[in-house]
C-alpha atoms as a PDB file:
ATOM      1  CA  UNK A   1       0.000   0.000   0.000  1.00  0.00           C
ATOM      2  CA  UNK A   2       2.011   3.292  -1.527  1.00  0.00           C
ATOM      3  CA  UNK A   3       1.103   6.814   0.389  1.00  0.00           C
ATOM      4  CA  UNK A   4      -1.298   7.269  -2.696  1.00  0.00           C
ATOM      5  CA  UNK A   5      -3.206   3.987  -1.793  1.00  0.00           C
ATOM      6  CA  UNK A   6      -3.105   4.716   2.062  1.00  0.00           C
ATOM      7  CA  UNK A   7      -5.173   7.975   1.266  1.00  0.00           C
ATOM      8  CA  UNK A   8      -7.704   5.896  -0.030  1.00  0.00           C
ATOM      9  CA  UNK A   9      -8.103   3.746   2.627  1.00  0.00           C
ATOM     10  CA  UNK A  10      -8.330   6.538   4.910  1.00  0.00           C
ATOM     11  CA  UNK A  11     -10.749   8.399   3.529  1.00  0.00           C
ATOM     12  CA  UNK A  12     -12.715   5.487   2.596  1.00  0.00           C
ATOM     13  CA  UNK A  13     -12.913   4.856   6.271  1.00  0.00           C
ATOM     14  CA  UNK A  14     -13.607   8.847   7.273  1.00  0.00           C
ATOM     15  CA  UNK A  15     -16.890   8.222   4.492  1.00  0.00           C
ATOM     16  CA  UNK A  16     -18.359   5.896   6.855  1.00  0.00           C
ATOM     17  CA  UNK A  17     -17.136   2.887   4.348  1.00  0.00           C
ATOM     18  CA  UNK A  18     -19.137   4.437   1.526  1.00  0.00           C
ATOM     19  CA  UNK A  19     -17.429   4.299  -1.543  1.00  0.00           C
ATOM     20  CA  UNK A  20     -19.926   6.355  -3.501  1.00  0.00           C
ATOM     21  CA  UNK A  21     -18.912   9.789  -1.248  1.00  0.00           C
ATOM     22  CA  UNK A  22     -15.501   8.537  -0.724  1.00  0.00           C
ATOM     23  CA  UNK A  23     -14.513   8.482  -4.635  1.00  0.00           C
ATOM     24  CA  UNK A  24     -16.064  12.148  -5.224  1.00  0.00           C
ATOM     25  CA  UNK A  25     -14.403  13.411  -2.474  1.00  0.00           C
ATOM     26  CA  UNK A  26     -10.983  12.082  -3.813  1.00  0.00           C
ATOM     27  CA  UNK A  27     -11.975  12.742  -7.132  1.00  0.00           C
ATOM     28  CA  UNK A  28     -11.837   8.906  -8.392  1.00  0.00           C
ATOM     29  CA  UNK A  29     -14.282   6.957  -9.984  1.00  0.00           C
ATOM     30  CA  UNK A  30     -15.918   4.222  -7.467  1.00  0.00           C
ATOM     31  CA  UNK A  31     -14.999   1.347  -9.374  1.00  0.00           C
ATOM     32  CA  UNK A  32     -11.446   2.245  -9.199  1.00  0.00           C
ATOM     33  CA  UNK A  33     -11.782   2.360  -5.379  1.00  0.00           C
ATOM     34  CA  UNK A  34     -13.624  -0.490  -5.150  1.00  0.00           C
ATOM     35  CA  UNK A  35     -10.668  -2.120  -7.359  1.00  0.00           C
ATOM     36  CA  UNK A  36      -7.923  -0.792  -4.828  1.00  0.00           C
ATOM     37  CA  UNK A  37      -9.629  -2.520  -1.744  1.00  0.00           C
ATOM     38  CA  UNK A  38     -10.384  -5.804  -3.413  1.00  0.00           C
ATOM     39  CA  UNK A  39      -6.818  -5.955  -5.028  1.00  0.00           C
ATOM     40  CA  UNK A  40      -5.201  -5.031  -1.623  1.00  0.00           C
ATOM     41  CA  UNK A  41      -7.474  -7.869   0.264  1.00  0.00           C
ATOM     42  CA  UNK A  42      -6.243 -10.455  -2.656  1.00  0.00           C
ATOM     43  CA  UNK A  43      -2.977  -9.456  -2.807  1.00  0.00           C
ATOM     44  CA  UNK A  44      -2.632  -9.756   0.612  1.00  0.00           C
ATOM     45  CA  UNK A  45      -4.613 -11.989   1.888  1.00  0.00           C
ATOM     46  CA  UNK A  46      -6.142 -10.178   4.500  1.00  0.00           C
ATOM     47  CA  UNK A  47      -9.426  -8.846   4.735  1.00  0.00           C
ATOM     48  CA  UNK A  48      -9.830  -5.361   5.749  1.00  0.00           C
ATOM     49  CA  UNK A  49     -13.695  -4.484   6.352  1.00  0.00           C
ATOM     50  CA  UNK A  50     -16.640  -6.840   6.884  1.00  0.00           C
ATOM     51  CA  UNK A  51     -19.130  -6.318   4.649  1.00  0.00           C
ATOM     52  CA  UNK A  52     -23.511  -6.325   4.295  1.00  0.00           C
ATOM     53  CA  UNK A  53     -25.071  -7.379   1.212  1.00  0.00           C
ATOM     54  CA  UNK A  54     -21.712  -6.694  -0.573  1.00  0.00           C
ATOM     55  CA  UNK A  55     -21.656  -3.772   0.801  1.00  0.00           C
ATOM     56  CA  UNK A  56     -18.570  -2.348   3.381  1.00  0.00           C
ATOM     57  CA  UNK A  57     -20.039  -1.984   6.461  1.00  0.00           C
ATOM     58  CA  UNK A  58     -16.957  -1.733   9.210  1.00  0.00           C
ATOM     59  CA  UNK A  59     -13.376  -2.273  10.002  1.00  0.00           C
ATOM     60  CA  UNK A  60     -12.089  -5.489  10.986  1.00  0.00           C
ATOM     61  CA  UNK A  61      -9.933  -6.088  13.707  1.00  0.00           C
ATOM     62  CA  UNK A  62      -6.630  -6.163  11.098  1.00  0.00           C
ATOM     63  CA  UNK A  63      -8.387  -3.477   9.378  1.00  0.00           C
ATOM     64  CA  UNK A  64      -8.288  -1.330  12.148  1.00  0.00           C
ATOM     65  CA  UNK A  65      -4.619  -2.092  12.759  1.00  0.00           C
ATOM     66  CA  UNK A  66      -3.758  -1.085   9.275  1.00  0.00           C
ATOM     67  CA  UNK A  67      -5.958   2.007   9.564  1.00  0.00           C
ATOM     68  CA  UNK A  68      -3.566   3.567  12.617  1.00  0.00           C
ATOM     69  CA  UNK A  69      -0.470   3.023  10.845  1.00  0.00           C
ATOM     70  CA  UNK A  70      -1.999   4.717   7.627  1.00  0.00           C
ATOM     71  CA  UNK A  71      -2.946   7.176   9.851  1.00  0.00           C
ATOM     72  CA  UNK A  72       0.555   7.585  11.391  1.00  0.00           C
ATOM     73  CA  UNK A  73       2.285   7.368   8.111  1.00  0.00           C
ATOM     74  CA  UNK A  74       0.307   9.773   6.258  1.00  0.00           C
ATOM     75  CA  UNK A  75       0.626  12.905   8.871  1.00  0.00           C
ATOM     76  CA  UNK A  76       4.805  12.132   8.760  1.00  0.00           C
ATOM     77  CA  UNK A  77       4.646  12.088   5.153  1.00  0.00           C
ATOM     78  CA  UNK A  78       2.724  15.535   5.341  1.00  0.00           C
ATOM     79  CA  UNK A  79       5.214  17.165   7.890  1.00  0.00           C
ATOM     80  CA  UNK A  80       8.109  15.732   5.433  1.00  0.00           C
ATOM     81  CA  UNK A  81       6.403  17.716   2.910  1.00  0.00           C
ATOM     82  CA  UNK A  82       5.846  20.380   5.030  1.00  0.00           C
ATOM     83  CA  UNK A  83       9.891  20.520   6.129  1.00  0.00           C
ATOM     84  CA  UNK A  84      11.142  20.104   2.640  1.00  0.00           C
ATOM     85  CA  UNK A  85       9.177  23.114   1.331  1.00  0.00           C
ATOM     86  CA  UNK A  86      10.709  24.810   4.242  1.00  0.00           C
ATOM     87  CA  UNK A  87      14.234  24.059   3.911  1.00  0.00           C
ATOM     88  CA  UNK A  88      13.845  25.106  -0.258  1.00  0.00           C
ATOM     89  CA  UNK A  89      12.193  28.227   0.372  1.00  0.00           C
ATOM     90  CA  UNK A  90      15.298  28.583   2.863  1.00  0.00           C
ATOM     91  CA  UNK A  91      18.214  27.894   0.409  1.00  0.00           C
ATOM     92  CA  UNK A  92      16.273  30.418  -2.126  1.00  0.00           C
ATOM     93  CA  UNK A  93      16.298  33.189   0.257  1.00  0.00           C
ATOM     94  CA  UNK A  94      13.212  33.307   1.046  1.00  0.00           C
ATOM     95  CA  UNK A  95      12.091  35.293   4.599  1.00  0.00           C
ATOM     96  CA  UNK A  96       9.462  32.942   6.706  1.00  0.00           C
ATOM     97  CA  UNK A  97       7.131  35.243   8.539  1.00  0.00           C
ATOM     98  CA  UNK A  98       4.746  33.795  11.204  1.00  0.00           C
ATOM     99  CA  UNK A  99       1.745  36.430  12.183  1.00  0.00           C
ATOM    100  CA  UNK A 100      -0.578  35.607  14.008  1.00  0.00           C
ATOM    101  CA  UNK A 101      -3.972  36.147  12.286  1.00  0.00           C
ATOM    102  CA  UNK A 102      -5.318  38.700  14.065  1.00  0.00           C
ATOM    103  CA  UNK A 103      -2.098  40.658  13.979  1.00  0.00           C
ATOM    104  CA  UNK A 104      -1.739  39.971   9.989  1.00  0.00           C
ATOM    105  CA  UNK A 105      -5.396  41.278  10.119  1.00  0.00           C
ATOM    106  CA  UNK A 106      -5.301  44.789  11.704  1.00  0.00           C
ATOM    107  CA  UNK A 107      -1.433  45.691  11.516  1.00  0.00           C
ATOM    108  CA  UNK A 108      -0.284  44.139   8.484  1.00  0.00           C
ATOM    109  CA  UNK A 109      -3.641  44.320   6.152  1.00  0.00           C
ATOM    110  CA  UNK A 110      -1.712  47.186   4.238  1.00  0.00           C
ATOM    111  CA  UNK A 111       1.876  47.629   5.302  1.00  0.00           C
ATOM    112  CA  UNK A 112       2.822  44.274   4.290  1.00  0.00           C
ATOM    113  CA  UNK A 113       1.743  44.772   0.994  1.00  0.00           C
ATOM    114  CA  UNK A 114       3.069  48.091   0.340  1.00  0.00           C
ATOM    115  CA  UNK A 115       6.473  47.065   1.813  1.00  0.00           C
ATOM    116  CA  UNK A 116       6.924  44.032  -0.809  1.00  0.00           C
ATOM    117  CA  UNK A 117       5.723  46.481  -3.300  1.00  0.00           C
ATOM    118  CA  UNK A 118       8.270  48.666  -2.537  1.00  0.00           C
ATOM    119  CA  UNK A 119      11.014  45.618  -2.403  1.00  0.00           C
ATOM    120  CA  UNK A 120       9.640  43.904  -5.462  1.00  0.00           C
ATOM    121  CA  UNK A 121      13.434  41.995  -5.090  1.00  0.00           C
ATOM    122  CA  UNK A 122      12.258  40.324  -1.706  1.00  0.00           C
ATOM    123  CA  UNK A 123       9.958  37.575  -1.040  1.00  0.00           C
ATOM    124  CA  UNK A 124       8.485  37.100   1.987  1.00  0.00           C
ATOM    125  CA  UNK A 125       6.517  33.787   2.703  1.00  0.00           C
ATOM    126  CA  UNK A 126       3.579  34.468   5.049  1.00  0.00           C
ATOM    127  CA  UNK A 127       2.625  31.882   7.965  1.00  0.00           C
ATOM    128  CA  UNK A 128      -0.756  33.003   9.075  1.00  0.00           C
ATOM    129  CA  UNK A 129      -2.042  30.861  12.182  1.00  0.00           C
ATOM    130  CA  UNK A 130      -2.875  30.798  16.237  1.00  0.00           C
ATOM    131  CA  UNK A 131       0.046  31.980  18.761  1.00  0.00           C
ATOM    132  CA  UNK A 132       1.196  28.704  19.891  1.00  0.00           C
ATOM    133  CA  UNK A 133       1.371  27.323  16.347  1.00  0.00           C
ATOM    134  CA  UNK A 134       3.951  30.154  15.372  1.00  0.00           C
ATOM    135  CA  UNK A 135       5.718  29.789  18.271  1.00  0.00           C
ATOM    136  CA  UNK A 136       6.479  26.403  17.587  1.00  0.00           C
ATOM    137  CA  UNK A 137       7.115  26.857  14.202  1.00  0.00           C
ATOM    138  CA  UNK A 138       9.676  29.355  16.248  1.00  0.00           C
ATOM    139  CA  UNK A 139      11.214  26.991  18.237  1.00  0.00           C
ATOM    140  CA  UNK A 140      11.929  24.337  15.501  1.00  0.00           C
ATOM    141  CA  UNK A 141      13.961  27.009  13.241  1.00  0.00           C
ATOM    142  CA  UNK A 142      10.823  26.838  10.287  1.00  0.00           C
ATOM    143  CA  UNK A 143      10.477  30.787  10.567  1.00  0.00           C
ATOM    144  CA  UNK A 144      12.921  33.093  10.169  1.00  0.00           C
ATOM    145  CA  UNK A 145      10.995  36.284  11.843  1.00  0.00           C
ATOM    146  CA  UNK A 146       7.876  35.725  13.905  1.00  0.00           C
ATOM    147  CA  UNK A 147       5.330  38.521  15.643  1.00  0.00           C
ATOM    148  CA  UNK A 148       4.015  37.015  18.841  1.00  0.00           C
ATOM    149  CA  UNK A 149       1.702  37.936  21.783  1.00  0.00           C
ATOM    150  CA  UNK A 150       3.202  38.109  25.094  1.00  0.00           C
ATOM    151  CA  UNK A 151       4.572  36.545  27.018  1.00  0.00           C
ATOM    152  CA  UNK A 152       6.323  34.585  24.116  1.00  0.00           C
ATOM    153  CA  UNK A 153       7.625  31.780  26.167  1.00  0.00           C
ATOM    154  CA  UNK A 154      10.996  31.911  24.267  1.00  0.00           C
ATOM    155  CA  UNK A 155      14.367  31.354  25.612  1.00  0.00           C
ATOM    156  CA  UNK A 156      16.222  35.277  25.404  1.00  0.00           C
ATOM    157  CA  UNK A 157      19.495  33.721  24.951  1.00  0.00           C
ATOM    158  CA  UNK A 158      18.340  32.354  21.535  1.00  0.00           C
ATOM    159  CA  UNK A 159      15.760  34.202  19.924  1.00  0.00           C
ATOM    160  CA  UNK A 160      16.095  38.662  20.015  1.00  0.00           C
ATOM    161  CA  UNK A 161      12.710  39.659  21.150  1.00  0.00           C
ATOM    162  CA  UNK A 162      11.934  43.480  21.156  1.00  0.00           C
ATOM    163  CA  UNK A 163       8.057  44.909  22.074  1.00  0.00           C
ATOM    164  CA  UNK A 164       6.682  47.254  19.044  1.00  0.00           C
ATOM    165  CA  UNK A 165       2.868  47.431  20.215  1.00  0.00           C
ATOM    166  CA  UNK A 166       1.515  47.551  23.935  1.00  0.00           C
ATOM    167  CA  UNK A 167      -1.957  47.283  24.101  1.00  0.00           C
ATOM    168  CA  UNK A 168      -4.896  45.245  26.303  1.00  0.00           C
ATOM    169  CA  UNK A 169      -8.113  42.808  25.914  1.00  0.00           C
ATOM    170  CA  UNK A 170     -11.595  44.436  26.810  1.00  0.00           C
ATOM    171  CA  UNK A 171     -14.526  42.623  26.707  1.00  0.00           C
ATOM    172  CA  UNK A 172     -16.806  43.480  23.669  1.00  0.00           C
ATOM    173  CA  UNK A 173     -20.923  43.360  23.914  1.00  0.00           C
ATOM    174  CA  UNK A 174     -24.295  43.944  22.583  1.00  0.00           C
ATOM    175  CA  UNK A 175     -24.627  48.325  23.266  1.00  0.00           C
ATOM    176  CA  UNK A 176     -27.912  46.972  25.262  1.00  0.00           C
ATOM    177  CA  UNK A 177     -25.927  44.418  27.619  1.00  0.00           C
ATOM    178  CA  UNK A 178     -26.460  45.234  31.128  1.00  0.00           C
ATOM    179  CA  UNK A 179     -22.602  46.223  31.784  1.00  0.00           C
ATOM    180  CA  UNK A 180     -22.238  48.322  28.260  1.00  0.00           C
ATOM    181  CA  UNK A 181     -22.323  51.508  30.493  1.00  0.00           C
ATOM    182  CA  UNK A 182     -20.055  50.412  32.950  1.00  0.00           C
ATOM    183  CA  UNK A 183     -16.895  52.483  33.023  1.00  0.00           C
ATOM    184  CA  UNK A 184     -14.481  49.929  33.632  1.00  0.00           C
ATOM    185  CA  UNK A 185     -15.063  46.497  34.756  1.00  0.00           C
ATOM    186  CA  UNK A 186     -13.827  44.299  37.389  1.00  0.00           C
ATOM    187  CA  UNK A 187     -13.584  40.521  36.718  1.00  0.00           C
ATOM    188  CA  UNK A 188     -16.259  39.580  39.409  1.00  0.00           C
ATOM    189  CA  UNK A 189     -18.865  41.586  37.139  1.00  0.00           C
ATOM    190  CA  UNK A 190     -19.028  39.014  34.373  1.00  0.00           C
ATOM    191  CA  UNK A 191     -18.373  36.028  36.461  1.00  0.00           C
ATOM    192  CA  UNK A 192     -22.255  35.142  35.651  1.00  0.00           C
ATOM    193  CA  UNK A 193     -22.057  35.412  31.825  1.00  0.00           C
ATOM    194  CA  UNK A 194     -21.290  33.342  29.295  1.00  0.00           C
ATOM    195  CA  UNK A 195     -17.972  34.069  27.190  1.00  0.00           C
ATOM    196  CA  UNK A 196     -16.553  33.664  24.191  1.00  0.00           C
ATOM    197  CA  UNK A 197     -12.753  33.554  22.988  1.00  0.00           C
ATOM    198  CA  UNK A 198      -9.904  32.936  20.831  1.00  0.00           C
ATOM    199  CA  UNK A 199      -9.912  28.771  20.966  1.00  0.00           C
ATOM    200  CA  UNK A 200      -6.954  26.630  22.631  1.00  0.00           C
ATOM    201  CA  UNK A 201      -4.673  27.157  19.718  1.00  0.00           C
ATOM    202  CA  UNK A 202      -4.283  30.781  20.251  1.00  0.00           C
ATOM    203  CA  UNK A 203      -2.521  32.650  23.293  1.00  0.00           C
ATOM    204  CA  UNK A 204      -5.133  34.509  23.730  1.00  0.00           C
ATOM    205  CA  UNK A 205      -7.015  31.379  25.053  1.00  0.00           C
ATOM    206  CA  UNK A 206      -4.236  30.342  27.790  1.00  0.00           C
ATOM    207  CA  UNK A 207      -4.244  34.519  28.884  1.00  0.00           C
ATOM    208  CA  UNK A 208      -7.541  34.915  29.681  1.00  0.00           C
ATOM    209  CA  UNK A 209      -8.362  31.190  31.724  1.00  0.00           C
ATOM    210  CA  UNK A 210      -4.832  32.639  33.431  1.00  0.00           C
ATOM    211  CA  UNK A 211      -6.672  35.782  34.750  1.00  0.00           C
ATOM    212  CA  UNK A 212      -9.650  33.812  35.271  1.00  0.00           C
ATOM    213  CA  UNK A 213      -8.077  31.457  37.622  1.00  0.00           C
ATOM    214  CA  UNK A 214      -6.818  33.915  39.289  1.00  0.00           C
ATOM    215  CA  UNK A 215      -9.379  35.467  40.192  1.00  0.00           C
ATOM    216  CA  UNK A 216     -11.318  32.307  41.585  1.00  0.00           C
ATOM    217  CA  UNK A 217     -13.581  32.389  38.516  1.00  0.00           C
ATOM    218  CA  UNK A 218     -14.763  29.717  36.895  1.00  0.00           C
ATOM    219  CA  UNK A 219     -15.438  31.068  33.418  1.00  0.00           C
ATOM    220  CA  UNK A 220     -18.515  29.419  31.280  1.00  0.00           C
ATOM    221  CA  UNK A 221     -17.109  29.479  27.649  1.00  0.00           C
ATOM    222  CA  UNK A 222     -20.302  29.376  24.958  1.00  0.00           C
ATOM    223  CA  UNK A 223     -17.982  30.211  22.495  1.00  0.00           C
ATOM    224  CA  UNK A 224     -14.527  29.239  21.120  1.00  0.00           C
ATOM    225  CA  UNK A 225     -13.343  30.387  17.588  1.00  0.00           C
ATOM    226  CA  UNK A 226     -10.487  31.109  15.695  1.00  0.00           C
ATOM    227  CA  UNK A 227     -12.551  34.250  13.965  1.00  0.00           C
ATOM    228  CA  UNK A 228     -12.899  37.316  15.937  1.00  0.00           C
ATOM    229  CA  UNK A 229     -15.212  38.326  13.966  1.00  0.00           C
ATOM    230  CA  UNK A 230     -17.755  35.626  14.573  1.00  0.00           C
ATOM    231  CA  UNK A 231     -16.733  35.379  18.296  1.00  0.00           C
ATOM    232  CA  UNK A 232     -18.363  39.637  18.546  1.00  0.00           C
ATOM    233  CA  UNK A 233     -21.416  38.750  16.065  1.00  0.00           C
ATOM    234  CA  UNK A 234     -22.289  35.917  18.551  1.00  0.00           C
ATOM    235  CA  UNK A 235     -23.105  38.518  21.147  1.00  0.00           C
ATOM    236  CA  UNK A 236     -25.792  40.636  19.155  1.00  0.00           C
ATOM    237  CA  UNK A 237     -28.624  40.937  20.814  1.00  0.00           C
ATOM    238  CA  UNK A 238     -27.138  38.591  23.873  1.00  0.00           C
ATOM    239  CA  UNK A 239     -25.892  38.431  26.963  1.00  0.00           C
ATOM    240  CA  UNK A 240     -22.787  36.832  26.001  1.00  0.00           C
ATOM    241  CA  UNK A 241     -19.687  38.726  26.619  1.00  0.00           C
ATOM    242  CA  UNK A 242     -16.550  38.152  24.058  1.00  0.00           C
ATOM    243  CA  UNK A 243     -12.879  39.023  25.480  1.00  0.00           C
ATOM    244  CA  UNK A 244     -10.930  39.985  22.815  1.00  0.00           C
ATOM    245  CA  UNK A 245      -7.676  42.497  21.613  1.00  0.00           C
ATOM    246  CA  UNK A 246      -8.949  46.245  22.240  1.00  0.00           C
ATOM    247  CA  UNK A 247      -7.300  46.958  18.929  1.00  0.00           C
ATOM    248  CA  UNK A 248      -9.782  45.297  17.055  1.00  0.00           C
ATOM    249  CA  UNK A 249     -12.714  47.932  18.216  1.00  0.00           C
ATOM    250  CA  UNK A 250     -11.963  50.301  14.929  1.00  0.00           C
ATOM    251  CA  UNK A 251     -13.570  47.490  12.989  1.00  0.00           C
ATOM    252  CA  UNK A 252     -16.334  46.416  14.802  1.00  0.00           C
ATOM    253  CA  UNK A 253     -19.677  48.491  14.223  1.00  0.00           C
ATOM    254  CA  UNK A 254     -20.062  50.378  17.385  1.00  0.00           C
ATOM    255  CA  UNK A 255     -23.517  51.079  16.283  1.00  0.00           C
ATOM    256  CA  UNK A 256     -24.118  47.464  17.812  1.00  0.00           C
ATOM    257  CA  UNK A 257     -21.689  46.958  19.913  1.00  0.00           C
ATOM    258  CA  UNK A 258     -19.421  47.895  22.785  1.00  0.00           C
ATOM    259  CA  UNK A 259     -16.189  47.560  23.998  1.00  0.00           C
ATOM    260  CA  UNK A 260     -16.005  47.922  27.696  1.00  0.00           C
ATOM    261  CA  UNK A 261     -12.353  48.119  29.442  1.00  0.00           C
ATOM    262  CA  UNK A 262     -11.302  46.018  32.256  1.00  0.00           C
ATOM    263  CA  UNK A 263     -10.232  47.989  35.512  1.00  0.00           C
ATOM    264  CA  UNK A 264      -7.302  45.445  35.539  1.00  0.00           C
ATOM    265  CA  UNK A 265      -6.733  44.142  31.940  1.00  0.00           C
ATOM    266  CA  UNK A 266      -5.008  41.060  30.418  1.00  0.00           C
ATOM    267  CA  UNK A 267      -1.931  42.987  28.306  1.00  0.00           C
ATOM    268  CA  UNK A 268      -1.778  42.702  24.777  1.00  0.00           C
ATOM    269  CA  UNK A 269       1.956  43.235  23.723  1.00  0.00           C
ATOM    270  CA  UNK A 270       2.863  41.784  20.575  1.00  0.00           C
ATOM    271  CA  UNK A 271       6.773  41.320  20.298  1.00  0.00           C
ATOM    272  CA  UNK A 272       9.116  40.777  16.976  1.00  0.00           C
ATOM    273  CA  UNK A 273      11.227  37.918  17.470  1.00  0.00           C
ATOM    274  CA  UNK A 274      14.003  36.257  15.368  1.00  0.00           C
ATOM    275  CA  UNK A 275      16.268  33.595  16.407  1.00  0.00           C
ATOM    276  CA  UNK A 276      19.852  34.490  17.521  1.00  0.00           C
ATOM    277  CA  UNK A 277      22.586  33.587  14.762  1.00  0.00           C
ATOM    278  CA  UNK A 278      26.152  33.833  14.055  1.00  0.00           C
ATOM    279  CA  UNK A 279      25.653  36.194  10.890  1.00  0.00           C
ATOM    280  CA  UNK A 280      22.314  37.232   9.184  1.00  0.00           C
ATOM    281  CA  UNK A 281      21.880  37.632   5.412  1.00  0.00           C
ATOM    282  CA  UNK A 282      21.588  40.637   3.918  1.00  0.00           C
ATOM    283  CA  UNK A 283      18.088  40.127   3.202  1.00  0.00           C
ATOM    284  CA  UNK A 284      17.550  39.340   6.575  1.00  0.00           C
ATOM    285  CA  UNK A 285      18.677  41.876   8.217  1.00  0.00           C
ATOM    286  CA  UNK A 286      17.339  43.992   5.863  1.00  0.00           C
ATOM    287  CA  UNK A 287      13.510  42.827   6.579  1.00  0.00           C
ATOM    288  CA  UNK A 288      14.331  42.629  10.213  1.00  0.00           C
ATOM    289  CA  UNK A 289      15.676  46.177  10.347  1.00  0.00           C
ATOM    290  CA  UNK A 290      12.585  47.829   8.378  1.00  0.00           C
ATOM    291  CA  UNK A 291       9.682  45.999  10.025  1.00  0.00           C
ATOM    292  CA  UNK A 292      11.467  47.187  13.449  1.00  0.00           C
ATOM    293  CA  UNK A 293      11.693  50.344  12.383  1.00  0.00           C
ATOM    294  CA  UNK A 294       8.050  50.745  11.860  1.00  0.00           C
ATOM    295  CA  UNK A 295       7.081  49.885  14.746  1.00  0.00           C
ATOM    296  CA  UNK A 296      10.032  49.359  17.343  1.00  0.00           C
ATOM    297  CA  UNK A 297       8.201  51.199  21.103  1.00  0.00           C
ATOM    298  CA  UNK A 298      11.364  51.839  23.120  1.00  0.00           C
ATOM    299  CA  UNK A 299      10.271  50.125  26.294  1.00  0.00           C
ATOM    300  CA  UNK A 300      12.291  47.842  27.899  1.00  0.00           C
ATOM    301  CA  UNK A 301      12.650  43.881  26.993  1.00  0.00           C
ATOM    302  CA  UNK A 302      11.896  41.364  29.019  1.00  0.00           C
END
């Protein structure tokens, strides 16, 4: 069974052992499918689902033991992939950039741009995900410049970390919610509502169960998404309470909602990191140098 073969089985099985769906998601015909499994069961003389009416209706037990080591295979053959692409982009000179998305989406939306216009000689490969994905992109040398939300959990005697933007989460709300008028809120005040967040791949996530926690709240989470867009929509015309980066606010129609501060906010800093090396390029440095420039804040580093 080739890599090409062991997609087939695998998706066969994520079908619910219907060929029919299985083939048009692959884009095969059935009978082709149908060939592969009855080929590999001949071949090898060991059957891999039991079957209704000629029909496949479940894994057997060998089945099942083939099915994990597909399973296995296939993800390492995607992260070889994955780290090939990555060391070629490297060897061409290409920069590896890891935003996270809300940061691509409200700092970056037109600078980035504009800045490759303006270095049409550069090209800078964009890796757009949560805050603990890019960081451990990071940490296994796949990115050669990264923008991450404190704290970044990296060790300062191998990556430079400087702070460029200091800002804080406040909790965003229907403009009818019962705290929208509240000057500034304390944590206690929306112990009793239901929240919504960043999900567990983002930092944002591990920040605000943090301050939670610490303040001997249990939080109810109705919502987790990786869209911060859908996470404010889901609290129109509800009592729902999403805590989220302040700097979003300029794009979310105040007309509906609000964004109410906290009297002792979670910090949003976002730091520029790049790993600590013996020499840089002269692309690198470049890019490193002009990004900082736009935004270096001269506070001090951690």
């Amino acid at each position: 069974m080739d890599i090409i073969q062991m997609n087939y089985f695998i998706n066969i099985i994520e079908c619910g052992c219907n060929l029919s769906i299985a083939a048009k998601k692959i884009h095969i015909s059935q009978s082709a499918l149908s060939q592969f499994v009855t080929n590999f069961e001949a071949t090898e003389g060991v059957q891999l689902f039991h079957r209704k009416n000629g029909r496949l209706e479940s894994l057997t037990g060998a089945g099942r033991k083939i099915y994990r080591f597909a399973t296995e295979i296939v993800n390492r053959h995607e992260e070889m992939l994955s780290m090939i692409h990555s060391e070629a982009q490297k060897q061409k000179g290409t920069i590896n950039l890891g935003i996270p998305s809300l940061i691509l989406r409200v700092y970056f939306a037109s600078l980035l741009p504009q800045f490759l216009k303006n270095n049409p000689h550069i090209y800078i490969q964009v890796t757009e995900g949560g805050g603990k994905e890019i960081r451990q992109k990071m940490t296994e040398g796949d990115l050669s410049l990264a923008f991450l939300i404190e704290p970044t959990l990296l060790d300062t005697k191998k990556f430079d970390q400087h702070v460029i933007q200091l800002d804080e989460y406040v909790a965003y709300m229907d403009k009818n919610h019962p705290l929208s008028d509240k000057g500034l809120l304390e944590w206690s005040d929306i112990s009793d509502y239901e929240i919504a967040t960043f999900n567990k791949s983002f930092t944002t996530y591990d920040l605000v169960t943090e301050k939670f926690a610490s303040q001997g709240i249990s939080p109810k989470f109705a919502y987790l998404s990786s869209t911060w867009d859908f996470l404010v929509e889901s609290t129109y015309q509800t009592d729902l309470i999403a805590i989220l980066p302040k700097p979003i606010s300029h794009l979310v129609d105040s007309s509906r909602f609000k964004a109410v501060t906290f009297k002792d906010s979670i910090p949003f800093n976002i730091w520029f990191c790049r790993p600590y090396k013996p020499s840089y390029s002269e692309v690198e440095s470049y890019v490193y140098e002009e990004l900082l420039r736009d935004y270096y804040q001269p506070v001090a580093d951690n």
